[in-house]
Protein backbone atom coordinates (compact mmCIF):
# COMPACT_ATOMS: atom_id res chain seq x y z
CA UNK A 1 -82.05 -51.60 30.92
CA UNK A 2 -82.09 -52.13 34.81
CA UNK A 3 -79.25 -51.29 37.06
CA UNK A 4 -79.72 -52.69 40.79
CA UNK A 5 -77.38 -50.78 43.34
CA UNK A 6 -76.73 -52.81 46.70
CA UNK A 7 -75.78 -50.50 49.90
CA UNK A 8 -74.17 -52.37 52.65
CA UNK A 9 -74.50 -56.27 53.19
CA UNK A 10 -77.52 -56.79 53.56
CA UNK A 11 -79.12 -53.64 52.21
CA UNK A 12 -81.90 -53.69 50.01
CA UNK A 13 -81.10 -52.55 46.48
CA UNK A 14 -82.14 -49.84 44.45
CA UNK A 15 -83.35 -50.48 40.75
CA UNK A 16 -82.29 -47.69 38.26
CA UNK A 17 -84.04 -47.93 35.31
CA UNK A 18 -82.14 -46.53 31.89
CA UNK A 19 -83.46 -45.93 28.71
CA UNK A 20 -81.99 -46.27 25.16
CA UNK A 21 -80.90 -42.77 24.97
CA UNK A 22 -79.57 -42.73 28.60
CA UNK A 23 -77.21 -45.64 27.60
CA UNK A 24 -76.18 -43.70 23.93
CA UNK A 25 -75.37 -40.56 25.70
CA UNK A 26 -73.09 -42.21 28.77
CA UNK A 27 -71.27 -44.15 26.10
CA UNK A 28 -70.87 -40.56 24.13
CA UNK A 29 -69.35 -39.38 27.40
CA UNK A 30 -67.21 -42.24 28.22
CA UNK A 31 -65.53 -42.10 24.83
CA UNK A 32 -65.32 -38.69 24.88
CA UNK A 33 -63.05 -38.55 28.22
CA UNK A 34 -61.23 -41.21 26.92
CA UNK A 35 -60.03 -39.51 23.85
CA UNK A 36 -59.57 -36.39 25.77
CA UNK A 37 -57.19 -38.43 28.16
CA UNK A 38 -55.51 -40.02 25.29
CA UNK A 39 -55.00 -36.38 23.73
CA UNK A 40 -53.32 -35.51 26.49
CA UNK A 41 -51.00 -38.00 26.90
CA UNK A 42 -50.51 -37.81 23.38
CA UNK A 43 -49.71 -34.08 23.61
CA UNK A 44 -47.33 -34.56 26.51
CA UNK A 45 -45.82 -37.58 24.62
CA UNK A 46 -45.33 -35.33 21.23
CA UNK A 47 -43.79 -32.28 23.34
CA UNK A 48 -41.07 -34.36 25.26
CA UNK A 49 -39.73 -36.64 21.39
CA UNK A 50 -39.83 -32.43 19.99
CA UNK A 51 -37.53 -31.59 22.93
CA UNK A 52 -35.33 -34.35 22.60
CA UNK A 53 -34.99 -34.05 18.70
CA UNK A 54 -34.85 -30.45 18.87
CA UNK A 55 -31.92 -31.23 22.07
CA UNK A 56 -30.17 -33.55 19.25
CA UNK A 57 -30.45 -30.84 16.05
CA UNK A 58 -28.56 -28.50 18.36
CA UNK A 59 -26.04 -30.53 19.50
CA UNK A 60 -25.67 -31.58 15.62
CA UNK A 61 -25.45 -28.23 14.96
CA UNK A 62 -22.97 -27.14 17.25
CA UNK A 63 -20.84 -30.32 16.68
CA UNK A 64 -20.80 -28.99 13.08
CA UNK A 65 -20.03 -25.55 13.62
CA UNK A 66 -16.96 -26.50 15.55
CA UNK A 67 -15.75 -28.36 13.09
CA UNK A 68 -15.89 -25.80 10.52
CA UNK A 69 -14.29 -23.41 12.73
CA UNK A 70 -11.38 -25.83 13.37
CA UNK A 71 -11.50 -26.11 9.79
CA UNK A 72 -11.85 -22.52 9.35
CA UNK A 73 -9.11 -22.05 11.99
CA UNK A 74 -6.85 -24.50 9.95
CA UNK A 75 -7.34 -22.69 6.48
CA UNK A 76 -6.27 -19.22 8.13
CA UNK A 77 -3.26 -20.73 9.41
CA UNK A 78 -1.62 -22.21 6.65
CA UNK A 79 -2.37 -19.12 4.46
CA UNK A 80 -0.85 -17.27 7.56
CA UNK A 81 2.39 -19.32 6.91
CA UNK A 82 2.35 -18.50 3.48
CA UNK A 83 2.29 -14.91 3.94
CA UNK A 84 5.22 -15.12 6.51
CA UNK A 85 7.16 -16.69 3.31
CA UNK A 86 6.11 -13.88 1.14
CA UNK A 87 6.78 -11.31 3.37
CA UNK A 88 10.46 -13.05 4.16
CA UNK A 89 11.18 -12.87 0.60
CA UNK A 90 10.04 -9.27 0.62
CA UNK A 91 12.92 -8.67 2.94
CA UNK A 92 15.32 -10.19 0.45
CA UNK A 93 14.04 -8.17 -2.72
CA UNK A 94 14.35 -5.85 -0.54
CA UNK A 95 18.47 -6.50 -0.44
CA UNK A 96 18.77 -6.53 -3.95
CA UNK A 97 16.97 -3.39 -4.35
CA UNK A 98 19.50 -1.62 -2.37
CA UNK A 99 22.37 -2.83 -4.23
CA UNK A 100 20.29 -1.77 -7.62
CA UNK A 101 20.19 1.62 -6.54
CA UNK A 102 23.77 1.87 -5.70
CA UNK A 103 24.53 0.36 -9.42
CA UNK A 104 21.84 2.94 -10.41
CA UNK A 105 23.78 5.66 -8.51
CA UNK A 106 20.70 6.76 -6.55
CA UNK A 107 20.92 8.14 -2.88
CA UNK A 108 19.65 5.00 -1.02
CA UNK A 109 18.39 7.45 1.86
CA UNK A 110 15.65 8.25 -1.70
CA UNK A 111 15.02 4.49 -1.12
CA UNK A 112 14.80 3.49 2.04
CA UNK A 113 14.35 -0.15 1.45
CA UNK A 114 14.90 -0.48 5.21
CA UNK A 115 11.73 0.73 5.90
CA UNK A 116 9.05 -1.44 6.22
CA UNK A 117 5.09 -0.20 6.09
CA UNK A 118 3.16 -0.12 9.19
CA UNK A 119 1.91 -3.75 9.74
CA UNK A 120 -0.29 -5.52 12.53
CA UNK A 121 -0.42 -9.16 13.10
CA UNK A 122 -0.41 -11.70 16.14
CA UNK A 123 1.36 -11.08 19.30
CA UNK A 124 4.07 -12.98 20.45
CA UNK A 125 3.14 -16.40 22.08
CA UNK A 126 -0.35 -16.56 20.37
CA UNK A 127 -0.75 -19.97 18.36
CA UNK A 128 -3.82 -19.22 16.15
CA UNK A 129 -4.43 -15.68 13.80
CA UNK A 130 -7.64 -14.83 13.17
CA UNK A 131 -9.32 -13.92 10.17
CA UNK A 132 -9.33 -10.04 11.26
CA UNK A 133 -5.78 -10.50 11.57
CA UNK A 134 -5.15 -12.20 8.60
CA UNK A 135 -6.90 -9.81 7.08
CA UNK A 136 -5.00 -7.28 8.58
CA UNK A 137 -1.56 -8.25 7.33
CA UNK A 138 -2.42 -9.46 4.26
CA UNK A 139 -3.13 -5.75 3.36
CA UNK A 140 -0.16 -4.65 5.09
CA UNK A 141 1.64 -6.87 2.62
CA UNK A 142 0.08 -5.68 -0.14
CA UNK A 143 0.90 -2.39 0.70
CA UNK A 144 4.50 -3.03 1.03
CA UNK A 145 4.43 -4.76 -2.30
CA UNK A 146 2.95 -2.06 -3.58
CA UNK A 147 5.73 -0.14 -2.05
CA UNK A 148 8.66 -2.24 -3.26
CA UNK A 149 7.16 -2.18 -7.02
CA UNK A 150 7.17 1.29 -7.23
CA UNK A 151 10.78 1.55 -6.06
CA UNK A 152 12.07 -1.06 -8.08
CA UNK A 153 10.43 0.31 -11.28
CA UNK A 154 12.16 3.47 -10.77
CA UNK A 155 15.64 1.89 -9.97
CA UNK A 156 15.01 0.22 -13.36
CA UNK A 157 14.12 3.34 -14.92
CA UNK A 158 17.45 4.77 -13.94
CA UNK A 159 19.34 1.74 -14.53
CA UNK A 160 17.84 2.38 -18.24
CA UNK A 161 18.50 5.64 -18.58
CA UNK A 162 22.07 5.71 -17.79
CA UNK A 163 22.44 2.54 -20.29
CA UNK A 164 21.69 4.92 -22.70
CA UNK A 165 23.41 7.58 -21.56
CA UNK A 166 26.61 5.39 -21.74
CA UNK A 167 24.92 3.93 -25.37
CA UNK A 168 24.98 7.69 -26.35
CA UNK A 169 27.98 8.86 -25.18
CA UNK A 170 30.98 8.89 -27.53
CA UNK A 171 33.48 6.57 -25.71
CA UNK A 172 34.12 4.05 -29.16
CA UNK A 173 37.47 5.35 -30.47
CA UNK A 174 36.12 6.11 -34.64
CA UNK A 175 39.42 4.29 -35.99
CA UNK A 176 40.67 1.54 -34.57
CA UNK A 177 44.07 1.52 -36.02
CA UNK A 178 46.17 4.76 -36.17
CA UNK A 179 47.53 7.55 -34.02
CA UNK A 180 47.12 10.99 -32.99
CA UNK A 181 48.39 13.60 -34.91
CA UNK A 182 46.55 16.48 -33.98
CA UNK A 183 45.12 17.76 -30.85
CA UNK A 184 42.04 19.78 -29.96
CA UNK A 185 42.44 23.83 -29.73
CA UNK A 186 44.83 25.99 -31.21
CA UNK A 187 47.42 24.57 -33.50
CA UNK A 188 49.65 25.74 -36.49
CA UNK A 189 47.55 25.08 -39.71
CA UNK A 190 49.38 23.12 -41.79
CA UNK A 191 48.08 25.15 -45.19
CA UNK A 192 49.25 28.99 -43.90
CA UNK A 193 51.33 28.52 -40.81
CA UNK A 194 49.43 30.45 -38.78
CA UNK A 195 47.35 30.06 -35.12
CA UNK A 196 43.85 28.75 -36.03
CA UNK A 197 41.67 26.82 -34.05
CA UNK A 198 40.87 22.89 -34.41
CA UNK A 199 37.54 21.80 -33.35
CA UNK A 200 38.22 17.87 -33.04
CA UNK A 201 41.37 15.71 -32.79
CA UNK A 202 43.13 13.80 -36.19
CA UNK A 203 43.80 10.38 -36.65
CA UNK A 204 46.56 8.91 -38.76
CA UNK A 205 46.20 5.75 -40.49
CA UNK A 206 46.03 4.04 -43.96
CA UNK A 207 43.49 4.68 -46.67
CA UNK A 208 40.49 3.01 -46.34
CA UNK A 209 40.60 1.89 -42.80
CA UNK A 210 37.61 1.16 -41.03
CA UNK A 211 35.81 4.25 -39.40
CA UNK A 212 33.23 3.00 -36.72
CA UNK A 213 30.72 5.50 -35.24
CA UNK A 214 31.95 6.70 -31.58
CA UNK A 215 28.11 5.85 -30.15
CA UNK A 216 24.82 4.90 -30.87
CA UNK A 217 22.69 7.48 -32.71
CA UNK A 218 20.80 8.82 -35.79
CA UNK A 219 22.89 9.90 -39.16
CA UNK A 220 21.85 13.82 -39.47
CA UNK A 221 24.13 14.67 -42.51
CA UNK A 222 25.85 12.04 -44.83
CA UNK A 223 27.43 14.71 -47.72
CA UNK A 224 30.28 16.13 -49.33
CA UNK A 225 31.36 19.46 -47.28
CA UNK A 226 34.23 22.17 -49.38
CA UNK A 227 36.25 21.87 -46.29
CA UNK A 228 35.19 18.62 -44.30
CA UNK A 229 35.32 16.35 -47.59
CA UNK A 230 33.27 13.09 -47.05
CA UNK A 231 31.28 13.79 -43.62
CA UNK A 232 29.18 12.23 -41.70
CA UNK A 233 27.11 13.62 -38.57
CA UNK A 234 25.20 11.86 -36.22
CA UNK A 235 22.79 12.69 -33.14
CA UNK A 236 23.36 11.01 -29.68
CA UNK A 237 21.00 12.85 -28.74
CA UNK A 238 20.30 15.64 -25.75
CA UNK A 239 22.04 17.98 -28.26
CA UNK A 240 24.82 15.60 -28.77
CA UNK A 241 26.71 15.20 -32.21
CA UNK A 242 30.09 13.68 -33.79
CA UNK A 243 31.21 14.70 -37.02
CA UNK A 244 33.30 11.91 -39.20
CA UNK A 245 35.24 14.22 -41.55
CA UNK A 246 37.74 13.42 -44.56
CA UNK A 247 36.14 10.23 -45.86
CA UNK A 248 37.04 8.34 -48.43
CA UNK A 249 33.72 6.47 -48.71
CA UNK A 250 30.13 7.44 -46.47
CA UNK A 251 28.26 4.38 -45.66
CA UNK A 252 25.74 5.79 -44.22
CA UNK A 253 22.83 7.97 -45.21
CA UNK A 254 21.15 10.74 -43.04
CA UNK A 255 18.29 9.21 -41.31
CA UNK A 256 20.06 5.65 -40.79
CA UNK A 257 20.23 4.49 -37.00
CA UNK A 258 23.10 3.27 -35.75
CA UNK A 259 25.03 1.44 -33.16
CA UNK A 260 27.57 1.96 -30.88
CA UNK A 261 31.08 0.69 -32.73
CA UNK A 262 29.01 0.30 -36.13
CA UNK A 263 31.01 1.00 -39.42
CA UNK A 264 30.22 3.92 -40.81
CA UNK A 265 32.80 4.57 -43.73
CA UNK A 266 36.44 4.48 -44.94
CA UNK A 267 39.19 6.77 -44.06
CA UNK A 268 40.70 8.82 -46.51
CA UNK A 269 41.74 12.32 -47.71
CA UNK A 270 39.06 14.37 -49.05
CA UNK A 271 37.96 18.06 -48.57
CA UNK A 272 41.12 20.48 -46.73
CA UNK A 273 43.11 17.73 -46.14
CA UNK A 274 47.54 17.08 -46.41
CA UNK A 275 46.60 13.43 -46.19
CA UNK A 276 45.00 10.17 -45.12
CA UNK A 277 43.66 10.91 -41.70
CA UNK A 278 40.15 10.86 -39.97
CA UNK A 279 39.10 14.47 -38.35
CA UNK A 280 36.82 13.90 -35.47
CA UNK A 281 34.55 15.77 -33.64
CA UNK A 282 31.86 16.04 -30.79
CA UNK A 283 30.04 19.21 -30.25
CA UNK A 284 27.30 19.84 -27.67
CA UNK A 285 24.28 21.49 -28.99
CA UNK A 286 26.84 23.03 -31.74
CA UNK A 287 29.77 24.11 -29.46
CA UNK A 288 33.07 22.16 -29.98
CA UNK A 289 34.15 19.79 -26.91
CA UNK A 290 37.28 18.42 -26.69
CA UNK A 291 36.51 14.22 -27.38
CA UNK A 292 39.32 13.05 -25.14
CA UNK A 293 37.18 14.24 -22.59
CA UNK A 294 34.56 11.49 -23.65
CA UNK A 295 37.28 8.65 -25.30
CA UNK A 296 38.74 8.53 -22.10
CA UNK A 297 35.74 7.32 -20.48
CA UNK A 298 35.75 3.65 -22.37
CA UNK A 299 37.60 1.83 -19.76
């Protein structure tokens, strides 16, 4: 191939001559700057659409995070208002507990429901709690639930116990019909005329009324006694006893539980007896007590 270069207007041009492999490597060249060129621009093309996407990811990402933080935000709040109605009715268990351990007859100052456990929380004015917060007073809470239960379990301990102290102390009068006729201490026996001493107090009334046990307990001797007649004794416990004495029938045997005002046998005349009368007792870890100390307590 022949390439004729002109120089000026009216110049005489210059014939280049080119071979084959002249042409094959220009065209090598040419193609090669044009796909280096086209690299480029495809580079710089590439890296501005990866810094716009990667611009739009992020703002997708934090459009996203706020809204689970509002979420987030929302969540903590209403669980925040649920606590405050816990914690309110806290304060009104907390009302009844006193007035439980007055019933109880325990020093309030031992249960100073008053006192409420060390607690954080948001200050005044803010509108949102965080979760450290929450966090924060829920355990508080917790604590003073904790609190509370413990108090209230032992009110309700007490409140047992003295049910059963009442349950166990003889307050039921045995025989429901009938009247004095002897008191406890010294007395004239009726059999010798002399000063003797009389453990329990006598009651007068027909034969066969009902004889009802004085309080709850467990029958520790249901036999026939030279002196007593027909007896019956029963545990109260805490070294607690009443003796039933003079029976005309036992309806109990030894080892029977019973209840407060429960029938227990029929008054009658049996053992060292002038008559039809019921001889009571209560004795205190086997020393007499007088029992109008204890039927005077019924109400």
């Amino acid at each position: 191939m022949n390439i004729i270069l002109v120089s000026g207007n009216l110049g005489k041009g210059r014939i280049i001559k080119l071979s084959q492999s002249h042409i094959v490597m220009i065209g090598i060249g040419l193609t090669t700057g044009i796909l280096l060129i086209g690299g480029i621009l495809y580079s710089i093309a590439a890296r501005h659409a990866g810094q716009s996407g990667n611009s739009d990811l992020q703002s997708l990402h934090q459009q996203e995070t706020v809204k689970s933080q509002a979420q987030v935000r929302e969540s903590v709040n209403a669980l925040a208002t649920k606590l405050g109605e816990m914690q309110a009715r806290l304060m009104r268990l907390d009302a009844v507990g006193e007035r439980l351990a007055k019933v109880a007859g325990i020093k309030v100052a031992d249960f100073n429901f008053a006192q409420i456990p060390g607690r954080g929380g948001v200050a005044s004015g803010q509108r949102d709690m965080s979760i450290e917060d929450f966090n924060l007073e829920l355990s508080q809470t917790f604590k003073w639930l904790e609190d509370r239960t413990d108090k209230l379990t032992l009110i309700d301990a007490a409140m047992l116990e003295e049910r059963l102290r009442k349950k166990a102390l003889p307050t039921v009068l045995p025989v429901i019909k009938g009247f004095f006729s002897s008191n406890f201490g010294y007395r004239i026996d009726p059999f010798n005329g002399r000063s003797s001493r009389h453990d329990g107090i006598d009651f007068v009334a027909p034969l066969g009324t009902a004889v009802q046990a004085a309080a709850g307990g467990a029958v520790i001797e249901s036999s026939i006694h030279s002196d007593y007649g027909n007896m019956i004794d029963v545990d109260h416990g805490n070294g607690l006893t009443t003796r039933y004495a003079h029976l005309s029938k036992r309806l109990v045997n030894m080892g029977d539980v019973v209840l407060k005002g429960q029938l227990i046998g029929e008054l009658g005349s049996t053992g060292r007896s002038t008559g039809p009368h019921l001889h009571f007792e209560v004795r205190q870890h086997g020393a007499p007590l007088n029992p109008k100390r204890f039927l005077e307590l019924r109400g």
